[in-house]
PDB file of N, CA and C in Angstrom:
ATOM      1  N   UNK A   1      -7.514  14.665  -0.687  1.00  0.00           N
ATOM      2  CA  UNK A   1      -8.416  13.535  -0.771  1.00  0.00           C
ATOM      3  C   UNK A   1      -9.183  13.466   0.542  1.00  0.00           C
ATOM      4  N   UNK A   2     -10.649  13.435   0.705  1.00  0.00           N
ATOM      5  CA  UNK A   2     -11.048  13.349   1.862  1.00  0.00           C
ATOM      6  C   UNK A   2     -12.290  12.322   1.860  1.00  0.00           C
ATOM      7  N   UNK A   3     -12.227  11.443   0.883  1.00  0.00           N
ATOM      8  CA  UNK A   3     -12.803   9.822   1.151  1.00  0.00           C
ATOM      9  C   UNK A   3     -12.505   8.981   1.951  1.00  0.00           C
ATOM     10  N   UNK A   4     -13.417   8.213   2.902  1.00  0.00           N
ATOM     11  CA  UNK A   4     -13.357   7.371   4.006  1.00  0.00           C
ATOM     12  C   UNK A   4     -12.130   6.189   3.399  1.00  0.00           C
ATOM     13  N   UNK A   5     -12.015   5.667   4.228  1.00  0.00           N
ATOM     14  CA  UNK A   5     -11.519   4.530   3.958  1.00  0.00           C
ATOM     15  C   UNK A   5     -12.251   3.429   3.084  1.00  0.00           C
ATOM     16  N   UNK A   6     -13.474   3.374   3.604  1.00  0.00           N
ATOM     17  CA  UNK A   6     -14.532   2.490   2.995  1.00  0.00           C
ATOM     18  C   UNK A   6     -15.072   2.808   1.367  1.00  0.00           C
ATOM     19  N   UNK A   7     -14.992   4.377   1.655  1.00  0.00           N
ATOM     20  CA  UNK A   7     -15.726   4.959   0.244  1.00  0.00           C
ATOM     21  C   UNK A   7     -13.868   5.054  -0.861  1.00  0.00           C
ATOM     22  N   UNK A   8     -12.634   4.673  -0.345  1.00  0.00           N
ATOM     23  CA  UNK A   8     -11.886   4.536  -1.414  1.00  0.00           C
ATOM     24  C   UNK A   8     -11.835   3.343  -1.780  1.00  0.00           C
ATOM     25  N   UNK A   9     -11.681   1.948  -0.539  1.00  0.00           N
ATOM     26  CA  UNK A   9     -12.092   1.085  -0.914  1.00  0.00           C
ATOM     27  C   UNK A   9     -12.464   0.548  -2.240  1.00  0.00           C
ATOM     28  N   UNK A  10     -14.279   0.891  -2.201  1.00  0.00           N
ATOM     29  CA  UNK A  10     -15.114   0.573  -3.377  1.00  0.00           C
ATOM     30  C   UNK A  10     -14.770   1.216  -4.437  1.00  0.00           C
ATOM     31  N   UNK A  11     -13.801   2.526  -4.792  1.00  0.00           N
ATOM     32  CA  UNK A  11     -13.896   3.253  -5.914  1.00  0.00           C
ATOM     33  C   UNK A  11     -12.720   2.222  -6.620  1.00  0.00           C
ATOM     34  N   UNK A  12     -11.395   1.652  -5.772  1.00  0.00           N
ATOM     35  CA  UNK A  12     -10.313   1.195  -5.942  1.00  0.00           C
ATOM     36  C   UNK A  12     -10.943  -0.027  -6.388  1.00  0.00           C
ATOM     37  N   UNK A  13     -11.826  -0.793  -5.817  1.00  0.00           N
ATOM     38  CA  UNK A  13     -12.350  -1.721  -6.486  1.00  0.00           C
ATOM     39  C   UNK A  13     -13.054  -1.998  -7.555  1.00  0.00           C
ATOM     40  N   UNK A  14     -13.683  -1.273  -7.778  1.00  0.00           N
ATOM     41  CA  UNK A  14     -14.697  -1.126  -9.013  1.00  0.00           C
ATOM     42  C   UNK A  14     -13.251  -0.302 -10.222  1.00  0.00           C
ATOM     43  N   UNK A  15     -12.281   0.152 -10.025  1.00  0.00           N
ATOM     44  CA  UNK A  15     -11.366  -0.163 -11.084  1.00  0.00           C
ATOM     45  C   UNK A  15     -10.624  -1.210 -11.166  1.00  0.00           C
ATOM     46  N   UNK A  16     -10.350  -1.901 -10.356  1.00  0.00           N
ATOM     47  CA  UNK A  16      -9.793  -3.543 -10.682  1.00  0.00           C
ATOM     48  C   UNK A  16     -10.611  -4.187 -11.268  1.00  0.00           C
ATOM     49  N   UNK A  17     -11.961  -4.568 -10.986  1.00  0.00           N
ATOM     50  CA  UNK A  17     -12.792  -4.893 -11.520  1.00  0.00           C
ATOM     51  C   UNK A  17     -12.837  -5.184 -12.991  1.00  0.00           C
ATOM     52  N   UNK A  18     -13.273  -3.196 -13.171  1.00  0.00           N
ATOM     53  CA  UNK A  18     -12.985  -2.962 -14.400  1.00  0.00           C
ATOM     54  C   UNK A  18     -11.897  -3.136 -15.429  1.00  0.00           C
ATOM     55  N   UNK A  19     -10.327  -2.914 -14.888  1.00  0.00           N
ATOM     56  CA  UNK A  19      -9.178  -3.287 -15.613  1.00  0.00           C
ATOM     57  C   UNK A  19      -9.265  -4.613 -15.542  1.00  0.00           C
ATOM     58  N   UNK A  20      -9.853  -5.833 -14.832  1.00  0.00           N
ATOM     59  CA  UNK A  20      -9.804  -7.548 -14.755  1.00  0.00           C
ATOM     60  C   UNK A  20     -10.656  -7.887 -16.105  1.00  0.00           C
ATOM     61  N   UNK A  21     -11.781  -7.063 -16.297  1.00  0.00           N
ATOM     62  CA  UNK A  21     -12.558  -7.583 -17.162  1.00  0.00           C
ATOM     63  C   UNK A  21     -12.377  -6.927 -18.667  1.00  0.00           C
ATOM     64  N   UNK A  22     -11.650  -5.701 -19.017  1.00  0.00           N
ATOM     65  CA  UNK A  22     -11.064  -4.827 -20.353  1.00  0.00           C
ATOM     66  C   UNK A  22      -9.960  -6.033 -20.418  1.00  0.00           C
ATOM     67  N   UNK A  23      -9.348  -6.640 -19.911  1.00  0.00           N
ATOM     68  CA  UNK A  23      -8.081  -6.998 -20.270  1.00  0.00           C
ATOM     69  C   UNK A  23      -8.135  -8.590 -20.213  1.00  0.00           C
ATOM     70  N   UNK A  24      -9.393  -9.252 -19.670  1.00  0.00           N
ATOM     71  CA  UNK A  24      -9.534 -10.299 -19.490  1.00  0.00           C
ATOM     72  C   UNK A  24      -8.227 -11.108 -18.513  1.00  0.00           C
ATOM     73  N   UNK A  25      -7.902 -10.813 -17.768  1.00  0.00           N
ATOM     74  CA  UNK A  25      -7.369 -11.053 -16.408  1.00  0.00           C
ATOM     75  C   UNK A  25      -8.049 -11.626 -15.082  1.00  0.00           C
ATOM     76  N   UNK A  26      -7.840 -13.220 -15.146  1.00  0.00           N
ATOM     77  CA  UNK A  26      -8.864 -13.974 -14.102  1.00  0.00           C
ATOM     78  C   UNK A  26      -8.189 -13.837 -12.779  1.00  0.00           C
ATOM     79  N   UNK A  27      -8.629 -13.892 -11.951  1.00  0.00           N
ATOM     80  CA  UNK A  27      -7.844 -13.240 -10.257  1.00  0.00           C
ATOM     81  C   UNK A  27      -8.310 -14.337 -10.024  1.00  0.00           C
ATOM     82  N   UNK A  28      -7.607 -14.951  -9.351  1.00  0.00           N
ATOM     83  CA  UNK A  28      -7.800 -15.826  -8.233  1.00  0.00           C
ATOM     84  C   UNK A  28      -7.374 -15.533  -6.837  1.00  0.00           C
ATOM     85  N   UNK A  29      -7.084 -16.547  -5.683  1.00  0.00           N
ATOM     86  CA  UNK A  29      -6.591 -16.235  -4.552  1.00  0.00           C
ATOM     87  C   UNK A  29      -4.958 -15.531  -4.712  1.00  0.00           C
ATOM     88  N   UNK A  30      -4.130 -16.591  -5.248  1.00  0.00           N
ATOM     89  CA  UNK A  30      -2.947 -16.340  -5.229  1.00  0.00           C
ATOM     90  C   UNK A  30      -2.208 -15.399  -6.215  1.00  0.00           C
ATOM     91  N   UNK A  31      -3.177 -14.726  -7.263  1.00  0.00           N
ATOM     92  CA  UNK A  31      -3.040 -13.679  -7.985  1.00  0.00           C
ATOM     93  C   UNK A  31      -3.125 -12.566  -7.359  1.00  0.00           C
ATOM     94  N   UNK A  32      -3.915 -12.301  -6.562  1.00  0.00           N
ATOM     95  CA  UNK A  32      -3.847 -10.928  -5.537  1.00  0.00           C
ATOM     96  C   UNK A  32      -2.431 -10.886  -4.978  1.00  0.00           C
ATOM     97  N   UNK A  33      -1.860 -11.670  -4.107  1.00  0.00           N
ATOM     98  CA  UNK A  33      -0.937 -11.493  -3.249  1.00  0.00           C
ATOM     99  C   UNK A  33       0.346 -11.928  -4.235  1.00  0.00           C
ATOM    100  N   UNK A  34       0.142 -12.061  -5.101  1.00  0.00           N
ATOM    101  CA  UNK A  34       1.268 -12.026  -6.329  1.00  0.00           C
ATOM    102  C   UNK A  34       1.350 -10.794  -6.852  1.00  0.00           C
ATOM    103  N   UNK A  35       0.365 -10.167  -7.226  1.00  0.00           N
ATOM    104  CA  UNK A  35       0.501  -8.996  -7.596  1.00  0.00           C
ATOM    105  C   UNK A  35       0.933  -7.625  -6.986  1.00  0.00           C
ATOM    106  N   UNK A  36       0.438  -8.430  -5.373  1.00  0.00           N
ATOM    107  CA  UNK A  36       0.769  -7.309  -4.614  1.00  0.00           C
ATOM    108  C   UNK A  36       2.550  -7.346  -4.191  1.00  0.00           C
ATOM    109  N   UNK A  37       2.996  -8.572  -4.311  1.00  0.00           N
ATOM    110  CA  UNK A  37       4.395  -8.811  -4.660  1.00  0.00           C
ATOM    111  C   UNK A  37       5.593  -8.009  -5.655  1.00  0.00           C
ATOM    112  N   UNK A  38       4.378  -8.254  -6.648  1.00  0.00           N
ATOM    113  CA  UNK A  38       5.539  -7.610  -7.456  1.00  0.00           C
ATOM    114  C   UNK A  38       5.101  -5.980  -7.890  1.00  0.00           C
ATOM    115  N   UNK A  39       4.048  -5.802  -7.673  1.00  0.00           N
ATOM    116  CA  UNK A  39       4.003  -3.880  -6.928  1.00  0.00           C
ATOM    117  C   UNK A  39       4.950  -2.856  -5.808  1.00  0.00           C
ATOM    118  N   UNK A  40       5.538  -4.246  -4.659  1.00  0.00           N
ATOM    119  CA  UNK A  40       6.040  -3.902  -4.067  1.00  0.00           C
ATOM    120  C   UNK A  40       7.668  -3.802  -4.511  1.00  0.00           C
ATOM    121  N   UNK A  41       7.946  -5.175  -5.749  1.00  0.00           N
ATOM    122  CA  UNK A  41       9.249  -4.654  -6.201  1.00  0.00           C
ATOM    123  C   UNK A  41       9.454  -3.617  -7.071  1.00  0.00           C
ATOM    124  N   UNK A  42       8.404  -3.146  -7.620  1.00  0.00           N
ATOM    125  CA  UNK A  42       8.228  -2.021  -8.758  1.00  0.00           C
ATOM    126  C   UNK A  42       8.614  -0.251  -7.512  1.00  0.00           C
ATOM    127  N   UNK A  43       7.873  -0.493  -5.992  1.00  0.00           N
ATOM    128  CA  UNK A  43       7.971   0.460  -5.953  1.00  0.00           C
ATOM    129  C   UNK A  43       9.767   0.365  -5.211  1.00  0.00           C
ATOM    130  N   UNK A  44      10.353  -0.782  -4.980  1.00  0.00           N
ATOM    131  CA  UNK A  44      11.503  -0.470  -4.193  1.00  0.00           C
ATOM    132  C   UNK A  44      12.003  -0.275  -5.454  1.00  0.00           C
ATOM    133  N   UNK A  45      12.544  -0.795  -6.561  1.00  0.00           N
ATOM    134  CA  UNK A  45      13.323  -0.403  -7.824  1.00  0.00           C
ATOM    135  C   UNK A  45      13.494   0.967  -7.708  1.00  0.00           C
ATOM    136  N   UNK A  46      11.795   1.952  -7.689  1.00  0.00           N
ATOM    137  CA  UNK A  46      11.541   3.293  -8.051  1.00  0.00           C
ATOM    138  C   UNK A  46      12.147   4.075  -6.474  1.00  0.00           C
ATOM    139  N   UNK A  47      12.462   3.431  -5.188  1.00  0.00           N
ATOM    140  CA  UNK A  47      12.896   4.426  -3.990  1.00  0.00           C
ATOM    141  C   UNK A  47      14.503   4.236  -4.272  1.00  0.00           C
ATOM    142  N   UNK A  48      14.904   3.072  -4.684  1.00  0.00           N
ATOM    143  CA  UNK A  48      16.352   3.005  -4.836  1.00  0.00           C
ATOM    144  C   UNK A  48      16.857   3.606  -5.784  1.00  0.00           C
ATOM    145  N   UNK A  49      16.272   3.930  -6.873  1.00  0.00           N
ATOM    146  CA  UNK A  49      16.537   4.834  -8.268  1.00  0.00           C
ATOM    147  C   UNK A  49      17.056   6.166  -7.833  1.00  0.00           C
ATOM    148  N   UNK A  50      15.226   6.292  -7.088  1.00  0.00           N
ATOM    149  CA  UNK A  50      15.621   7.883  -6.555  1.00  0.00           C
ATOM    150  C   UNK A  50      16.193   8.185  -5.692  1.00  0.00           C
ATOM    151  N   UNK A  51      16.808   7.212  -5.138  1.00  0.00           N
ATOM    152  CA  UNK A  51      18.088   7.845  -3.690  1.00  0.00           C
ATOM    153  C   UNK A  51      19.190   6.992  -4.117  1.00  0.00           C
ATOM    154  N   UNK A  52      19.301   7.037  -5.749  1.00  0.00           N
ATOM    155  CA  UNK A  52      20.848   6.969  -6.411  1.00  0.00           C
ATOM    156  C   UNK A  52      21.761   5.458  -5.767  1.00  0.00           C
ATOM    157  N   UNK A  53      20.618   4.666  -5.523  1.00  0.00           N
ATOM    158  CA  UNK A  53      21.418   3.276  -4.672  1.00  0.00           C
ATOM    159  C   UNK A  53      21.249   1.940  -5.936  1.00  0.00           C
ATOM    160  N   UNK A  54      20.397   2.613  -7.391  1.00  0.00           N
ATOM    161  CA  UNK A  54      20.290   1.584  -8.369  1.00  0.00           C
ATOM    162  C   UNK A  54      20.498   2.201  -9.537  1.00  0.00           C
ATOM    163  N   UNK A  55      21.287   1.195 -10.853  1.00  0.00           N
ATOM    164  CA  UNK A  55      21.609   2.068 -12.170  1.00  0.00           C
ATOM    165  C   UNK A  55      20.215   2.930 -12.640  1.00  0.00           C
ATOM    166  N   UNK A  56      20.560   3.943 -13.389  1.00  0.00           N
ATOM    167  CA  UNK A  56      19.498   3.821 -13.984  1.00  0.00           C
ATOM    168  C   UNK A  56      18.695   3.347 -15.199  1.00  0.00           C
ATOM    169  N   UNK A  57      17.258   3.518 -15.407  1.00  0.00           N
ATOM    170  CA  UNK A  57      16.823   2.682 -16.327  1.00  0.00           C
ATOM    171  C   UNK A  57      17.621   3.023 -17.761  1.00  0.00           C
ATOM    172  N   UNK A  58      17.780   2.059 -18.751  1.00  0.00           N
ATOM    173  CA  UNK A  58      18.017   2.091 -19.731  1.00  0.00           C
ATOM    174  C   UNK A  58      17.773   3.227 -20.555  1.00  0.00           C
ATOM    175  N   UNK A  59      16.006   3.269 -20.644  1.00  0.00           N
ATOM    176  CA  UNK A  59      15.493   4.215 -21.481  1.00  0.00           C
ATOM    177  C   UNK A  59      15.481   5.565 -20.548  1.00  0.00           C
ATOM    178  N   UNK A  60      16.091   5.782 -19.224  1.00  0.00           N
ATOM    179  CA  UNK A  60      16.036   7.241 -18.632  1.00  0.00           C
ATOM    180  C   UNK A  60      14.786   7.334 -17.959  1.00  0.00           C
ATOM    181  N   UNK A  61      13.861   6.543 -18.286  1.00  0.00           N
ATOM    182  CA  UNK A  61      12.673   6.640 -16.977  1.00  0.00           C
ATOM    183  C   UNK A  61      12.513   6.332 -15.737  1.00  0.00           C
ATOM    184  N   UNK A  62      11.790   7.021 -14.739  1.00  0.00           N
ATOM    185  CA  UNK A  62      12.307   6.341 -13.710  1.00  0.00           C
ATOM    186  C   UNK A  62      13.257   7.386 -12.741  1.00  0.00           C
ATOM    187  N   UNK A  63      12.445   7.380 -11.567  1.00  0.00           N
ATOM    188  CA  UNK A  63      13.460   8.005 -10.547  1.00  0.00           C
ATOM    189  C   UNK A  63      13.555   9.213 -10.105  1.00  0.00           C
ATOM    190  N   UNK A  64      12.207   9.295 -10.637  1.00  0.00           N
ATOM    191  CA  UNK A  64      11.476  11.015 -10.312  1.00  0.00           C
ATOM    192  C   UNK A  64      10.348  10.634  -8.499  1.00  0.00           C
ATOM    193  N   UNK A  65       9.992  11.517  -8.249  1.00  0.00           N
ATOM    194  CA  UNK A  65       9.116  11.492  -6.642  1.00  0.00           C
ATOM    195  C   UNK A  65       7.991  11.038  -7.643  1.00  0.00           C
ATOM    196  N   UNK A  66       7.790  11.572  -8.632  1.00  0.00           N
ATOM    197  CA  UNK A  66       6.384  11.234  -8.836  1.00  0.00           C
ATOM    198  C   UNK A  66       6.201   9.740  -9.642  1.00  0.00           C
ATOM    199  N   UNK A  67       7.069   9.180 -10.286  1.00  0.00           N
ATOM    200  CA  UNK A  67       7.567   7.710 -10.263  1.00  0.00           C
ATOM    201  C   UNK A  67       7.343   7.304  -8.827  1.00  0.00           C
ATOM    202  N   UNK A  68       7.951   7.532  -7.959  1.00  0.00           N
ATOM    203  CA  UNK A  68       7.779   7.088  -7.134  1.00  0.00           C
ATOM    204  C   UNK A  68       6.452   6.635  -5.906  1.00  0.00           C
ATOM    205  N   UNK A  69       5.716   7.905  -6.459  1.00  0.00           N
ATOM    206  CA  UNK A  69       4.653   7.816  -5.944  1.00  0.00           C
ATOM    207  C   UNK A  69       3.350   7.391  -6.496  1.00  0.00           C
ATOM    208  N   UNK A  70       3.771   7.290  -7.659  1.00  0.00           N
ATOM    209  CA  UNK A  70       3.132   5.969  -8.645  1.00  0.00           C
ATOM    210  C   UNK A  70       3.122   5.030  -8.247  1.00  0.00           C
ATOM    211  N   UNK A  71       3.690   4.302  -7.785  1.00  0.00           N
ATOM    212  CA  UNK A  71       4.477   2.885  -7.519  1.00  0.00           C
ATOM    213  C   UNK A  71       3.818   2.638  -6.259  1.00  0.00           C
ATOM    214  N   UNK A  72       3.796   3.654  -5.553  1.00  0.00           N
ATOM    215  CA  UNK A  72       3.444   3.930  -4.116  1.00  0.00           C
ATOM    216  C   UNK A  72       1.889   3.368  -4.224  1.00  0.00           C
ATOM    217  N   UNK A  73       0.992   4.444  -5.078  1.00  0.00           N
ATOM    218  CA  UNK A  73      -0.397   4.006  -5.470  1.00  0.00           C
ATOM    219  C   UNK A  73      -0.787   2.641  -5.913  1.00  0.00           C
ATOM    220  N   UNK A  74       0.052   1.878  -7.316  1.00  0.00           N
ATOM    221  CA  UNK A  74      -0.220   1.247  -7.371  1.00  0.00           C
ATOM    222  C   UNK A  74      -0.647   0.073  -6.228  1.00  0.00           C
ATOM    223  N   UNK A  75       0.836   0.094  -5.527  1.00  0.00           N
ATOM    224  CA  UNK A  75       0.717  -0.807  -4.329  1.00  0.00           C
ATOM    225  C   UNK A  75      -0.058  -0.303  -3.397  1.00  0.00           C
ATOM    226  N   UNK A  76      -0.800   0.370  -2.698  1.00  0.00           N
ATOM    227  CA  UNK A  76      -1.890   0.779  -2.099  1.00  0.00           C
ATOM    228  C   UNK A  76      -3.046  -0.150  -3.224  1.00  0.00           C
ATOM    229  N   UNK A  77      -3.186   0.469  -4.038  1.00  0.00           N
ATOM    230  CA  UNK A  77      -4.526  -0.302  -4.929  1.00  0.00           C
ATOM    231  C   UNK A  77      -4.197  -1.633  -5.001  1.00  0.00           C
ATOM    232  N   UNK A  78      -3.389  -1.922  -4.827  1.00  0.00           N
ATOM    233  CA  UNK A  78      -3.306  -4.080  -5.061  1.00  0.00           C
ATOM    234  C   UNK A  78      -3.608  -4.161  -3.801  1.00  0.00           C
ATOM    235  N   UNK A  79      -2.849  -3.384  -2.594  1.00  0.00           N
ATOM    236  CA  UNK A  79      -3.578  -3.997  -0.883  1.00  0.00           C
ATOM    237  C   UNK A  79      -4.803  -4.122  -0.902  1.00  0.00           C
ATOM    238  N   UNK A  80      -5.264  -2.920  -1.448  1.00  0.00           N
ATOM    239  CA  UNK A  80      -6.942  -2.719  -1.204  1.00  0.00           C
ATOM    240  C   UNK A  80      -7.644  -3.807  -1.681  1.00  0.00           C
ATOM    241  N   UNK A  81      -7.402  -4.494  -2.723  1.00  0.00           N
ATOM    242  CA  UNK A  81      -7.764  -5.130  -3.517  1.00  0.00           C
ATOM    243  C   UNK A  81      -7.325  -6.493  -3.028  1.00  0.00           C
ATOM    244  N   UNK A  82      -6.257  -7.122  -2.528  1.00  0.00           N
ATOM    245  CA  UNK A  82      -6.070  -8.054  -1.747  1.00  0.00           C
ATOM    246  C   UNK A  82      -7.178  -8.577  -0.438  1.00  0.00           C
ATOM    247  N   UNK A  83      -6.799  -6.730   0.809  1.00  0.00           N
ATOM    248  CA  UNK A  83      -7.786  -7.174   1.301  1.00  0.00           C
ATOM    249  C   UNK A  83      -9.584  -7.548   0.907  1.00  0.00           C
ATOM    250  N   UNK A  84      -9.987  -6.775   0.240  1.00  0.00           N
ATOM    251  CA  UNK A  84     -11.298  -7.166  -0.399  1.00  0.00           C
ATOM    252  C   UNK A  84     -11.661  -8.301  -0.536  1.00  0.00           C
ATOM    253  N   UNK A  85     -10.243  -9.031  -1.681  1.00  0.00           N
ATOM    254  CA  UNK A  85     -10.736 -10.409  -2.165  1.00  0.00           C
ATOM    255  C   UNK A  85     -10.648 -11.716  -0.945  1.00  0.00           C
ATOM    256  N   UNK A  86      -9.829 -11.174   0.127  1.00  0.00           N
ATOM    257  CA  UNK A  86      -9.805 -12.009   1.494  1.00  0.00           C
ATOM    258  C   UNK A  86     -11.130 -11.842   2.566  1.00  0.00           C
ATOM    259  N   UNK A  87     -11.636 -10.761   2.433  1.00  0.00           N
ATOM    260  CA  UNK A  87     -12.734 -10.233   2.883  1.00  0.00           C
ATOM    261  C   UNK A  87     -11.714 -10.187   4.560  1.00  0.00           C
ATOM    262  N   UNK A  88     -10.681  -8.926   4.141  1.00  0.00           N
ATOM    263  CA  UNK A  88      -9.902  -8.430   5.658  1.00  0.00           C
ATOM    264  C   UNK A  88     -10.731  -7.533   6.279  1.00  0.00           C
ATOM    265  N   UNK A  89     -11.325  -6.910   6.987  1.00  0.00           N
ATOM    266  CA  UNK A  89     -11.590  -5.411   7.667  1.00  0.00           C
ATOM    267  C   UNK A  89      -9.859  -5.185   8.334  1.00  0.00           C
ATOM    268  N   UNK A  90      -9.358  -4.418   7.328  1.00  0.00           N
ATOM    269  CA  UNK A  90      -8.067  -3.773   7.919  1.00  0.00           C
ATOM    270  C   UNK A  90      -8.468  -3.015   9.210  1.00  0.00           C
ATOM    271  N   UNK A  91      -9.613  -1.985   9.116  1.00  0.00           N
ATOM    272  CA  UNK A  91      -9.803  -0.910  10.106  1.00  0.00           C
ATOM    273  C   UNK A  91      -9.371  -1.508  11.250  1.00  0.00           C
ATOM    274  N   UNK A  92     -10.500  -2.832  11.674  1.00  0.00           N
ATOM    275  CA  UNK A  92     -10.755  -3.134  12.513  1.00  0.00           C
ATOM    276  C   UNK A  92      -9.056  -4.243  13.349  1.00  0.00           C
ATOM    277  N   UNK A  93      -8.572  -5.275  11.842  1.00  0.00           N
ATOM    278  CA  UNK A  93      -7.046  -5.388  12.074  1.00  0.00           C
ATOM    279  C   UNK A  93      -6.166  -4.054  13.040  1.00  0.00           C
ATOM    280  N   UNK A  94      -6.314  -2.951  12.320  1.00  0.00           N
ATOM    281  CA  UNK A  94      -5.604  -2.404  12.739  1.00  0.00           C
ATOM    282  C   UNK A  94      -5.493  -1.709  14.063  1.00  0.00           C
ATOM    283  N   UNK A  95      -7.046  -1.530  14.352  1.00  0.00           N
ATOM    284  CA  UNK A  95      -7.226  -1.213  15.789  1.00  0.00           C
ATOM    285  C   UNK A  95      -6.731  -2.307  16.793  1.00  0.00           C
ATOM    286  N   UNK A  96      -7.290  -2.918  16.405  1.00  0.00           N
ATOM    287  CA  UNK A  96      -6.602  -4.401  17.146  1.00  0.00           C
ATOM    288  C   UNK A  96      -5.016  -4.730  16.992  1.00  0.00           C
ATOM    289  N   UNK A  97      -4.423  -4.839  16.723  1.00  0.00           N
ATOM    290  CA  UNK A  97      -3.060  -4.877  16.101  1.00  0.00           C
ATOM    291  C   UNK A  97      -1.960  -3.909  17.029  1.00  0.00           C
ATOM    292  N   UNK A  98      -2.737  -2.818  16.156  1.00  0.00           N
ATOM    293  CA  UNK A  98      -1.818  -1.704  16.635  1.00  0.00           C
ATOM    294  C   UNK A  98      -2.328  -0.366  17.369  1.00  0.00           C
ATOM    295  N   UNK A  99      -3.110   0.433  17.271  1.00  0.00           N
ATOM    296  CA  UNK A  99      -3.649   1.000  18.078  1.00  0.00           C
ATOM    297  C   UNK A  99      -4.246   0.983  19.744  1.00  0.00           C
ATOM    298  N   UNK A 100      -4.427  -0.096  19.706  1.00  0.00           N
ATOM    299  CA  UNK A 100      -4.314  -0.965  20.928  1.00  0.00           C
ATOM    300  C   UNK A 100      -3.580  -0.459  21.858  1.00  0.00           C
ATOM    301  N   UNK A 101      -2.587  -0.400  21.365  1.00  0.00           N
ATOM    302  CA  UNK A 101      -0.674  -0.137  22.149  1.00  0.00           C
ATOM    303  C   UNK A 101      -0.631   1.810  22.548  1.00  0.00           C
ATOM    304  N   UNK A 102      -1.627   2.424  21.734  1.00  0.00           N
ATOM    305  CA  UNK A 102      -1.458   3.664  22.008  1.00  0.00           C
ATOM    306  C   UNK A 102      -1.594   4.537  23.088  1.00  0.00           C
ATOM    307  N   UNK A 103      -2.451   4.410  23.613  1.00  0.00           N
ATOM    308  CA  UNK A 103      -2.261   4.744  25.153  1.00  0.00           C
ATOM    309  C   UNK A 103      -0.930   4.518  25.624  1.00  0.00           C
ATOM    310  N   UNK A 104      -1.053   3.305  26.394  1.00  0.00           N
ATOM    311  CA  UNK A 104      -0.370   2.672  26.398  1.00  0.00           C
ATOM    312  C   UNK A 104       1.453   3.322  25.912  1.00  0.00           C
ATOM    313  N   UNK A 105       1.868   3.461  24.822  1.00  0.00           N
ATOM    314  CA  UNK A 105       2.932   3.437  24.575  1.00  0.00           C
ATOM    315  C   UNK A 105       2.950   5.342  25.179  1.00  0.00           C
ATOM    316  N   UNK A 106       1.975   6.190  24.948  1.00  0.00           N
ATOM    317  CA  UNK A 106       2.248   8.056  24.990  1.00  0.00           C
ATOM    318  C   UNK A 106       2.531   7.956  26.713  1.00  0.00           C
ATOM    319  N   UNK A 107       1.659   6.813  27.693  1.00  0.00           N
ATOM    320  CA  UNK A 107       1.774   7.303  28.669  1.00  0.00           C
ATOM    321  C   UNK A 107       3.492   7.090  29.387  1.00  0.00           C
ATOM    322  N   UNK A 108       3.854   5.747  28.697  1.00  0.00           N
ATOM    323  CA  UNK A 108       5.219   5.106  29.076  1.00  0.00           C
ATOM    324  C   UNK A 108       6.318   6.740  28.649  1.00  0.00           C
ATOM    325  N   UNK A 109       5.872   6.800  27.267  1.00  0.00           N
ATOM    326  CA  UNK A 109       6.485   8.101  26.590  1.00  0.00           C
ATOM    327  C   UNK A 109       6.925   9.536  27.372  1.00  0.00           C
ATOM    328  N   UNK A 110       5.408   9.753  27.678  1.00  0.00           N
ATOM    329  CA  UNK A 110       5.717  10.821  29.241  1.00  0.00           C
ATOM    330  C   UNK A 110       6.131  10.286  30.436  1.00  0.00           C
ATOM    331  N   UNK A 111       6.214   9.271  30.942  1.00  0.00           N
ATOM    332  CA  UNK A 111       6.518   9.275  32.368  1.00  0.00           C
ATOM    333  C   UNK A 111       7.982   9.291  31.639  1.00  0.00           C
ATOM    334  N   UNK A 112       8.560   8.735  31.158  1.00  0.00           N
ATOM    335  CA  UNK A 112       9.691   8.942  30.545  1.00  0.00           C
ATOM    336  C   UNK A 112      10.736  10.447  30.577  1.00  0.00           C
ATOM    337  N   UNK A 113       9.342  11.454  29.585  1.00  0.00           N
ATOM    338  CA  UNK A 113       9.552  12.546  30.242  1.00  0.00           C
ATOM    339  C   UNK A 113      10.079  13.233  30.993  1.00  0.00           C
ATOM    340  N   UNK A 114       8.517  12.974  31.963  1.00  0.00           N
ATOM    341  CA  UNK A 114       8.734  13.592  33.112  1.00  0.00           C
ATOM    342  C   UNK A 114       9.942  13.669  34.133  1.00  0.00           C
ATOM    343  N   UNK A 115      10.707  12.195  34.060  1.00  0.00           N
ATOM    344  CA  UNK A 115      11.321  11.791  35.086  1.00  0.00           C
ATOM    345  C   UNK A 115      12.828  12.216  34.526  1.00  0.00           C
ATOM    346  N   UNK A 116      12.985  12.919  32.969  1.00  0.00           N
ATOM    347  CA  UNK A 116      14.159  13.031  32.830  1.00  0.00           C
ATOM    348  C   UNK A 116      14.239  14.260  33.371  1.00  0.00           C
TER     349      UNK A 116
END
């Protein structure tokens, strides 16, 4: 995959969109971060399956990497879609946030290093 951040963004959006309006599904504020809730229990169900820490499903589905990385996507596409409807700039969150610290943390890292 070698789409920007920005250019997956809009593609991820314009299918919510589209699945909100085929299915007639009204989003509001607290529907995003609900959804993104229970994406996130869909994908722990699917990591605990597959590292044998939950029964398995009834019908035998479930508990493959690629289950898993389903689950994974979905919840990526509800963030995306969260942030959107909040109008977040993650990028810019994240530079700020956390990148910030990077310097910062490689140089502590080597003197560390060095001195052992």
């Amino acid at each position: 995959m070698s789409a920007t951040f920005s250019e997956l963004s809009e593609r991820i959006g314009r299918v919510g969109e589209l699945y909100a309006q085929a299915h007639n599904i009204p989003r509001d504020p607290d529907w995003y971060l609900l959804k993104l809730t229970e994406e996130l229990g869909e994908l722990t169900a699917e990591h605990l399956l597959l590292n044998g820490r939950s029964k398995p499903n009834a019908d035998g589905s479930g508990g493959t990497r690629e289950a898993l990385e389903n689950e994974a996507a979905d919840l990526f596409g509800q963030f995306v879609l969260y942030l959107r409807a909040n109008d977040i700039d993650i990028e810019a969150a994240i530079e700020r946030k956390w990148l910030r610290h990077l310097d910062r943390h490689e140089e502590l890292l080597l003197d560390r290093t060095v001195s052992d």
